[in-house]
C-alpha atoms as a PDB file:
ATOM      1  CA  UNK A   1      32.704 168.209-154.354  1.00  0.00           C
ATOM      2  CA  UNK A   2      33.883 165.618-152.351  1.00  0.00           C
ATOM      3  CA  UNK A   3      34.209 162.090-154.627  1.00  0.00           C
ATOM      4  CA  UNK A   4      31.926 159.470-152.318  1.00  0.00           C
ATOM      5  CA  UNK A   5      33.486 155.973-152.707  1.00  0.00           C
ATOM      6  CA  UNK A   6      32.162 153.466-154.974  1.00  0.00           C
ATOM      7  CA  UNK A   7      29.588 151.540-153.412  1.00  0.00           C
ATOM      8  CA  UNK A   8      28.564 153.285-150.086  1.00  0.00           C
ATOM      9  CA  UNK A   9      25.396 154.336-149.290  1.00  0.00           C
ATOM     10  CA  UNK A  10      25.907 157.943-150.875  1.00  0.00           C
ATOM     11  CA  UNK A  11      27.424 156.636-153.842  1.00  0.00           C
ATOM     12  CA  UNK A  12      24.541 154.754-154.566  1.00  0.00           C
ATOM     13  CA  UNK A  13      22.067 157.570-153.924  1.00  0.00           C
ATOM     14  CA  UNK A  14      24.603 159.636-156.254  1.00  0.00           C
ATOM     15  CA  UNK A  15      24.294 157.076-159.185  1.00  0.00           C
ATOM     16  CA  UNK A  16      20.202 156.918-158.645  1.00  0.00           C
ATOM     17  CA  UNK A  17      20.143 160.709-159.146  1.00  0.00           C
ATOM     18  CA  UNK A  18      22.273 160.509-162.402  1.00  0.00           C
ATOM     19  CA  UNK A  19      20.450 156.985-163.346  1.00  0.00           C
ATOM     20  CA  UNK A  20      17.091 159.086-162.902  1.00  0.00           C
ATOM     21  CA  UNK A  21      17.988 162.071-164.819  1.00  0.00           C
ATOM     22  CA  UNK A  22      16.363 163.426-167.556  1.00  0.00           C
ATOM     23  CA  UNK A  23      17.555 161.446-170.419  1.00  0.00           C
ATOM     24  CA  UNK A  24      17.215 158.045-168.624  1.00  0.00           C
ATOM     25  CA  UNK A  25      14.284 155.929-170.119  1.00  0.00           C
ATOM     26  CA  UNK A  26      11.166 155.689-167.793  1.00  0.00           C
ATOM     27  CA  UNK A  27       9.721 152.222-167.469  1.00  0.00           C
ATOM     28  CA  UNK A  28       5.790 153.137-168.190  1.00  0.00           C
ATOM     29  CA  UNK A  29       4.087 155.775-170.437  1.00  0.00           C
ATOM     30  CA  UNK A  30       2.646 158.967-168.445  1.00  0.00           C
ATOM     31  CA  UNK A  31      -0.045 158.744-166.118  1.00  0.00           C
ATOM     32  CA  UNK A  32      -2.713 159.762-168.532  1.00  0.00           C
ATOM     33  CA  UNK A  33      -1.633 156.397-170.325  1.00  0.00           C
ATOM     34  CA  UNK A  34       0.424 157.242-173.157  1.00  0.00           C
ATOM     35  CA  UNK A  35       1.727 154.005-174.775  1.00  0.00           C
ATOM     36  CA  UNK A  36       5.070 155.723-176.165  1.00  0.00           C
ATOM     37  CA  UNK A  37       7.831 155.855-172.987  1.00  0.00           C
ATOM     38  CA  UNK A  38       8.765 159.183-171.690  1.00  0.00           C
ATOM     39  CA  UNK A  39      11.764 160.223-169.815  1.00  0.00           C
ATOM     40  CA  UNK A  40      11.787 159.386-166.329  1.00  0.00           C
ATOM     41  CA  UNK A  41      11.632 162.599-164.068  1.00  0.00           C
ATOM     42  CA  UNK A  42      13.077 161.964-160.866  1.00  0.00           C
ATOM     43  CA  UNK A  43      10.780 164.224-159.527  1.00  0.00           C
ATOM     44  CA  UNK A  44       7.822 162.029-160.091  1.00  0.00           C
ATOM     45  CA  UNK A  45       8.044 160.393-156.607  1.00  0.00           C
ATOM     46  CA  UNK A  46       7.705 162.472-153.957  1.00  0.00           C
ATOM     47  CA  UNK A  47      10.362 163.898-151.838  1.00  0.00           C
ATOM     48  CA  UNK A  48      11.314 163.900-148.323  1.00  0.00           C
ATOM     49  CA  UNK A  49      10.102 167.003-147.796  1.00  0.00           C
ATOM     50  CA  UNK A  50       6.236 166.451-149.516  1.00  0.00           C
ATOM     51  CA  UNK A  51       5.765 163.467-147.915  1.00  0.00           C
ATOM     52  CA  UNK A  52       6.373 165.224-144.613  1.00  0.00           C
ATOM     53  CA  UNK A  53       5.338 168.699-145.020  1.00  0.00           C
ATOM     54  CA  UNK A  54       2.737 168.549-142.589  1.00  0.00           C
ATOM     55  CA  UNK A  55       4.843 168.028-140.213  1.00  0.00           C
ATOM     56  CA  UNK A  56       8.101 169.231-140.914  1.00  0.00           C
ATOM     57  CA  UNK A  57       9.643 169.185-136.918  1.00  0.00           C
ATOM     58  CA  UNK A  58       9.139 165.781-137.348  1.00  0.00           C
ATOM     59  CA  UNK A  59      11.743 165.112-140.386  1.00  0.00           C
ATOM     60  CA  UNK A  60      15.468 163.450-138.959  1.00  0.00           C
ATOM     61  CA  UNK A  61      18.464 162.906-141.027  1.00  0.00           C
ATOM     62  CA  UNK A  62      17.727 159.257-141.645  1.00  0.00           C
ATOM     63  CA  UNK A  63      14.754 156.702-140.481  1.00  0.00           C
ATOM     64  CA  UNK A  64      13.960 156.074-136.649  1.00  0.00           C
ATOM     65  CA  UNK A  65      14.006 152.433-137.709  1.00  0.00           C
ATOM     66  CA  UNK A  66      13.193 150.292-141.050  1.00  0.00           C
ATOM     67  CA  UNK A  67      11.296 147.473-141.154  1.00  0.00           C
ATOM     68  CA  UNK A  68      11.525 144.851-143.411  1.00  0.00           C
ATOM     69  CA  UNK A  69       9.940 141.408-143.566  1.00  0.00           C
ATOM     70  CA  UNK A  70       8.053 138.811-146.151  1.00  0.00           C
ATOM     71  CA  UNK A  71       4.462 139.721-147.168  1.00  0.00           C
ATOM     72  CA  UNK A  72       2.067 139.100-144.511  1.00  0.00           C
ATOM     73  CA  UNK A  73       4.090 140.011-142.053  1.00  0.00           C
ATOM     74  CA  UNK A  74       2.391 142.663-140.435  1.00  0.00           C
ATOM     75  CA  UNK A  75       4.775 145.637-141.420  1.00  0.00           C
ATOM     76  CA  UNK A  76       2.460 148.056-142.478  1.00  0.00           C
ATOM     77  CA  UNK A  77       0.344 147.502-139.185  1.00  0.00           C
ATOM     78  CA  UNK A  78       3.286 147.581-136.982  1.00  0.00           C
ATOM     79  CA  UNK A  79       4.876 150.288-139.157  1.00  0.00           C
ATOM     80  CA  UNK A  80       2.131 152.783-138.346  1.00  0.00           C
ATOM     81  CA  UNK A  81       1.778 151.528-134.704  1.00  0.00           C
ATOM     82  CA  UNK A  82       5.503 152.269-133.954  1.00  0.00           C
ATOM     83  CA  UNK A  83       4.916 155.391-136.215  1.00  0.00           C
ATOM     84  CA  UNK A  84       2.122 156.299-134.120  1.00  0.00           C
ATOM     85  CA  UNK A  85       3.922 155.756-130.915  1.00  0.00           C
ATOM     86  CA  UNK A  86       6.532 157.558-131.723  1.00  0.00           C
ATOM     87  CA  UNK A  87       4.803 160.549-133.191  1.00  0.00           C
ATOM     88  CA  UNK A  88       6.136 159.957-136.297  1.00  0.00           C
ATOM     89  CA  UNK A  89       5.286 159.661-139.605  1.00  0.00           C
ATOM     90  CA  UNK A  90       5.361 156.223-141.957  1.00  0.00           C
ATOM     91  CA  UNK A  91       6.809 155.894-145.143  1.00  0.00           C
ATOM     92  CA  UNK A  92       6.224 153.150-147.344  1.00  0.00           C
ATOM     93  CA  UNK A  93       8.488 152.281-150.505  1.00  0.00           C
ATOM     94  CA  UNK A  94       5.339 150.516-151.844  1.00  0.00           C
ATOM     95  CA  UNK A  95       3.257 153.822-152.034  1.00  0.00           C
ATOM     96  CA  UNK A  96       6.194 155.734-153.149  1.00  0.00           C
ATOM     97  CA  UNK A  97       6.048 153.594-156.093  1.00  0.00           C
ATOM     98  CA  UNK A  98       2.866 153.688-156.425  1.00  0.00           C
ATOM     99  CA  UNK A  99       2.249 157.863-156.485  1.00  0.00           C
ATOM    100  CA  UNK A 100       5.709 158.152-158.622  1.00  0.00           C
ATOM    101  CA  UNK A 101       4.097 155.154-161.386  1.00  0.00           C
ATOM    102  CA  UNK A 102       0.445 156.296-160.997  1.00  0.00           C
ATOM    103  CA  UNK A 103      -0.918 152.747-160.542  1.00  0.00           C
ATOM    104  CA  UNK A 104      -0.874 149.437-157.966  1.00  0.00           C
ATOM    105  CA  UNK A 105       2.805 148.277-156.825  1.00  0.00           C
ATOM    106  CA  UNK A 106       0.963 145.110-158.206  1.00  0.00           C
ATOM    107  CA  UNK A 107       0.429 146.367-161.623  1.00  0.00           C
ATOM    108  CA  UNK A 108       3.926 147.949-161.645  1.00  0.00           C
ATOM    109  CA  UNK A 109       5.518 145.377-160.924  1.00  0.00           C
ATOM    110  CA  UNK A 110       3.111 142.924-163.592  1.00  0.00           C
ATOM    111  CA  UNK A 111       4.170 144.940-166.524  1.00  0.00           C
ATOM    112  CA  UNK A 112       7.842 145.434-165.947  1.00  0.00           C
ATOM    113  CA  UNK A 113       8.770 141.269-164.569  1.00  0.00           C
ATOM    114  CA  UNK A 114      10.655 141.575-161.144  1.00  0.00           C
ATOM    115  CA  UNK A 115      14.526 142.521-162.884  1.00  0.00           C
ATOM    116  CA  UNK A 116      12.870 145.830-164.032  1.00  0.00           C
ATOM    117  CA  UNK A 117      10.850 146.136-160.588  1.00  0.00           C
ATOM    118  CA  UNK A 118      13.790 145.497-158.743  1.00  0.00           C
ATOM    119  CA  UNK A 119      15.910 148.554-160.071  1.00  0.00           C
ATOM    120  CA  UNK A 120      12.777 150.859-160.393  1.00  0.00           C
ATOM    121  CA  UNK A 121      12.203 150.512-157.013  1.00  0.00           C
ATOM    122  CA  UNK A 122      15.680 151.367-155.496  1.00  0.00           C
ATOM    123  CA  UNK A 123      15.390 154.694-156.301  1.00  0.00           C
ATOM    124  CA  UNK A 124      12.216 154.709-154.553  1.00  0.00           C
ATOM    125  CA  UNK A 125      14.118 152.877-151.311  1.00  0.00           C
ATOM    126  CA  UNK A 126      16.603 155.321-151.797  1.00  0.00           C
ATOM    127  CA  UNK A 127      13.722 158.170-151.851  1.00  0.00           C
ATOM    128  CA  UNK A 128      12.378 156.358-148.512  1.00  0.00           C
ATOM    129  CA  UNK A 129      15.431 156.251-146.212  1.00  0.00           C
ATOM    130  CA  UNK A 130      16.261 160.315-147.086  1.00  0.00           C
ATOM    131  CA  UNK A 131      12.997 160.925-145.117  1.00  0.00           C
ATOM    132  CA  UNK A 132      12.329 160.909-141.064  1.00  0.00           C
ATOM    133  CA  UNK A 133      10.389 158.672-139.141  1.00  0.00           C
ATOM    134  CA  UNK A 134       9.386 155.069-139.681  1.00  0.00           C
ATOM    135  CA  UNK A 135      10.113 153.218-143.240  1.00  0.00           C
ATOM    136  CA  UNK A 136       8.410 150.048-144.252  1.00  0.00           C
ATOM    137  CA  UNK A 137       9.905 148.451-147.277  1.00  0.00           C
ATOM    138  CA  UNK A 138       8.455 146.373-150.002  1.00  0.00           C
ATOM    139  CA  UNK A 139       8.878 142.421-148.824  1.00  0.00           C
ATOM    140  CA  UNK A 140      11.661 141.772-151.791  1.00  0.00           C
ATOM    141  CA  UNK A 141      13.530 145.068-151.810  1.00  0.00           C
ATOM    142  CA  UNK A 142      16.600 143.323-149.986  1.00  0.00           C
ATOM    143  CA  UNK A 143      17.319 140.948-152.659  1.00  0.00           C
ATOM    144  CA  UNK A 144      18.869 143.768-154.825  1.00  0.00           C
ATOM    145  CA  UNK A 145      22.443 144.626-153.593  1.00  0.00           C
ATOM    146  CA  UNK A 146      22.225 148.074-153.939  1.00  0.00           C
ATOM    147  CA  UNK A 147      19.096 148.355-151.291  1.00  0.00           C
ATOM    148  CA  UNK A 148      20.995 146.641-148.519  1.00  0.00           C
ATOM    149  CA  UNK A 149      24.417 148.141-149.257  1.00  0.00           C
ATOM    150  CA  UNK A 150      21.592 151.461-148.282  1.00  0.00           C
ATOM    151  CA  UNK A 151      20.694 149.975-145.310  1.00  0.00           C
ATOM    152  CA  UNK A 152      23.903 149.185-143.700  1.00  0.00           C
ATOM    153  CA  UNK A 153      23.878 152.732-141.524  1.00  0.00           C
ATOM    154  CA  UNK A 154      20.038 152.408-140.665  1.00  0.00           C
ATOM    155  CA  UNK A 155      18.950 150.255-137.751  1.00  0.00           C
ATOM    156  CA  UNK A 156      17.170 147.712-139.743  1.00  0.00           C
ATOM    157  CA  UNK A 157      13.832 145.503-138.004  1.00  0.00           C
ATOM    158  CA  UNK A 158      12.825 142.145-139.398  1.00  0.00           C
ATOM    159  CA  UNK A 159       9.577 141.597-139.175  1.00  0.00           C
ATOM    160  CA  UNK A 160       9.126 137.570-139.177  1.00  0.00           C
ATOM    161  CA  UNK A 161       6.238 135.530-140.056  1.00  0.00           C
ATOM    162  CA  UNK A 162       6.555 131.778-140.601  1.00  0.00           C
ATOM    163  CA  UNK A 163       5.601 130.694-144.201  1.00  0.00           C
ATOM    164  CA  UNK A 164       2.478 128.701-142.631  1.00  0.00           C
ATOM    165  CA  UNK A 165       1.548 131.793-141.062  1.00  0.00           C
ATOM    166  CA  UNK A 166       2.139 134.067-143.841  1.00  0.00           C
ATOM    167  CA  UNK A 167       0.455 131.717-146.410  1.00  0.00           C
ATOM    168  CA  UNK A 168      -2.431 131.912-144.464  1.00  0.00           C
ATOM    169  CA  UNK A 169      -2.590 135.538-144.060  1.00  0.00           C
ATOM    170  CA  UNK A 170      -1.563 136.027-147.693  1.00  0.00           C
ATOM    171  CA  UNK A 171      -4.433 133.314-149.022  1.00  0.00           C
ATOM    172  CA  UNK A 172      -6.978 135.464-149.533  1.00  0.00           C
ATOM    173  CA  UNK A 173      -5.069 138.518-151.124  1.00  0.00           C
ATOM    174  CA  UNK A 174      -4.361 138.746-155.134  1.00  0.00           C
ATOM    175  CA  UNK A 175      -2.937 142.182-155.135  1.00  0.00           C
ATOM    176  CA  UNK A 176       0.201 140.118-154.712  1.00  0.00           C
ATOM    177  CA  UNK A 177       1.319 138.798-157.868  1.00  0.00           C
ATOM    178  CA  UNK A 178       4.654 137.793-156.790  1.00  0.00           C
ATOM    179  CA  UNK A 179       2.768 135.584-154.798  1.00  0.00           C
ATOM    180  CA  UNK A 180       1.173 134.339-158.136  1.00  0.00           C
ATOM    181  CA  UNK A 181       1.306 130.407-159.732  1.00  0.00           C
ATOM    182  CA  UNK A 182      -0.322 127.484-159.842  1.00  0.00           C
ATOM    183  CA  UNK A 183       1.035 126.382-155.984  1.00  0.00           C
ATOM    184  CA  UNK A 184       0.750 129.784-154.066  1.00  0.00           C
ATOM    185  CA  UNK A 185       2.006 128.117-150.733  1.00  0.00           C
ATOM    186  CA  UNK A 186       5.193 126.558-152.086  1.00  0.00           C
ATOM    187  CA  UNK A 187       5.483 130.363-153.872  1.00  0.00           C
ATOM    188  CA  UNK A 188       5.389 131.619-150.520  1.00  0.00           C
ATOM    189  CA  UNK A 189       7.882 128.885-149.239  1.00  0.00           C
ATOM    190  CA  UNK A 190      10.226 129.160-152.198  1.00  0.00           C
ATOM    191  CA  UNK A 191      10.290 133.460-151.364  1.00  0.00           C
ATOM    192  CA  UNK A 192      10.895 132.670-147.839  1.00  0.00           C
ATOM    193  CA  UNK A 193      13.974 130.376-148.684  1.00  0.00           C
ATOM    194  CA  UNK A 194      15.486 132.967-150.927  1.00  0.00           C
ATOM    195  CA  UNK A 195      14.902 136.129-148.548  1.00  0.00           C
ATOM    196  CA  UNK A 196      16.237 134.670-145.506  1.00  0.00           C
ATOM    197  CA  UNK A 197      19.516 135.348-145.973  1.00  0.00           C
ATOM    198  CA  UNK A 198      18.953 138.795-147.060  1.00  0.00           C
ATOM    199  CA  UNK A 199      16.706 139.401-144.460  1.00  0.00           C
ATOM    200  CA  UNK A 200      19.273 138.112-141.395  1.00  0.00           C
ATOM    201  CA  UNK A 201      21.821 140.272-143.543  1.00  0.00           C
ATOM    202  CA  UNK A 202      20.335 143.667-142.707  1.00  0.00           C
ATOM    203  CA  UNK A 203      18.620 143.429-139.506  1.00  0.00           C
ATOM    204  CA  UNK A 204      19.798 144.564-136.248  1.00  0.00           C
ATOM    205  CA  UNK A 205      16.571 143.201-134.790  1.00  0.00           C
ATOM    206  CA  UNK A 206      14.449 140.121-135.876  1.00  0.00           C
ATOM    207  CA  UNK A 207      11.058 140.025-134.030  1.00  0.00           C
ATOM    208  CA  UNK A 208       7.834 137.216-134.716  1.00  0.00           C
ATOM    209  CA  UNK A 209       4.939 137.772-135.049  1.00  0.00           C
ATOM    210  CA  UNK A 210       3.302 134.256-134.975  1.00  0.00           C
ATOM    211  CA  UNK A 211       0.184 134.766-132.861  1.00  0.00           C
ATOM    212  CA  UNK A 212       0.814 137.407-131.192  1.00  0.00           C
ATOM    213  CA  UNK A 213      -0.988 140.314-131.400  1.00  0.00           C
ATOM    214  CA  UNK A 214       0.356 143.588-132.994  1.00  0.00           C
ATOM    215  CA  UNK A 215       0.881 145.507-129.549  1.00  0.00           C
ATOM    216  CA  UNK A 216       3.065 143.224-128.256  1.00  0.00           C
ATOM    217  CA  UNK A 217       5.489 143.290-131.422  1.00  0.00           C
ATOM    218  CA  UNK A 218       4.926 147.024-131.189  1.00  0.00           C
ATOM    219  CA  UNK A 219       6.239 147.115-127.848  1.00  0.00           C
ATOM    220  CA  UNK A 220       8.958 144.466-128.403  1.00  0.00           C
ATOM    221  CA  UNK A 221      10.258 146.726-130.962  1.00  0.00           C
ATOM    222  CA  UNK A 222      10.048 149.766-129.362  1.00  0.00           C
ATOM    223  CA  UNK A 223      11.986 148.398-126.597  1.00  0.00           C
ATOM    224  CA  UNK A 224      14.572 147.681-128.882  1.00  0.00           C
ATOM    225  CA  UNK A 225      14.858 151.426-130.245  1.00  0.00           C
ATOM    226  CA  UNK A 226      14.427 152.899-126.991  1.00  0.00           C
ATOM    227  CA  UNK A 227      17.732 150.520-125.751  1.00  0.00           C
ATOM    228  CA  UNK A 228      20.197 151.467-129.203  1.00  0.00           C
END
């Protein structure tokens, strides 16, 4: 077997696999809610080819595009808009995590403090971009290292949403709890300061969606496939 190099994209996905095994610890009890930890099977979260066996023409080597973006952005609605266009399906790392854990991405990510979310859900990124079609990532998944060295062969969209904008669309929602504190819009300020950079770092496109409607970004996007 060829050795990948340390670091690339299939190294990483190598070290998940061994990282996931069957002697690594899992970071909840079983889904019937057994307080003692079990070992993690990385067959809890789904594969490539569940997720898509409805539809199994449909499956590529790699994502049609990724879509990334702050909460609030509108990348689930877009996601399965552009999915929809496209005739293809939508993969979220967000439910990935939360059919492999059993429970809300919320809750998951509650329990374990964002370190331990963070390198749970890379395997589930990883998990993501091994399946066809459109992938919409969790709004924080670029600030671990490993996830964007992933995404540096995938053609990458940033979906952009001003913090006024996003605070507003985010006011109302407490499924969020990264969003959580006593001053939820300089939360939201204070995540869209630290993301930026990651966010500019992976994209290939950066589209806004500050009052516009969802078609237009759709198409905006789609434009931008269509043309790499």
């Amino acid at each position: 077997m060829t050795t990948q190099p340390e670091g690339s994209p299939a190294g990483i996905v190598n070290d998940l696999v061994d990282d996931l095994g069957p002697d690594a610890p899992r970071a909840r009890g079983d889904a019937q809610g057994d307080e003692h930890p079990t070992p993690f099977d990385e067959n809890d979260a789904p594969s490539a080819t569940e997720l898509v066996q409805a539809a199994p023409a449909m499956v590529n080597s790699a994502p049609r595009v990724v879509l990334v973006g702050l909460p609030g952005s509108g990348k689930s609605t877009i996601g399965r808009r552009i999915a929809s266009a496209l005739n293809l399906p939508i993969v979220d790392s967000d439910v990935l995590i939360e059919q492999g854990e059993a429970k809300a991405c919320g809750e998951v990510y509650s329990e374990l403090g964002e370190d331990a979310f963070r390198r749970l859900e890379v395997g589930y990124v990883a998990r993501a971009l091994a399946t066809g079609g459109v992938v919409s990532l969790g709004g924080g998944a670029v600030v671990t290292e490993k996830v964007r060295t992933l995404l540096q062969r995938h053609t990458v969209v940033w979906i952009d949403v001003s913090p006024e904008e996003g605070i507003r669309r985010t006011a109302e929602d407490n499924s969020r709890p990264v969003l959580e504190g006593e001053d939820r819009e300089q939360r939201y300020r204070d995540l869209a300061a630290e993301r930026e950079p990651y966010y500019r770092e992976v994209a290939t496109f950066r589209v806004r969606t500050d009052e516009r409607p969802p078609q237009r970004v759709v198409a905006e996007i789609l434009g931008f496939i269509e043309a790499d």
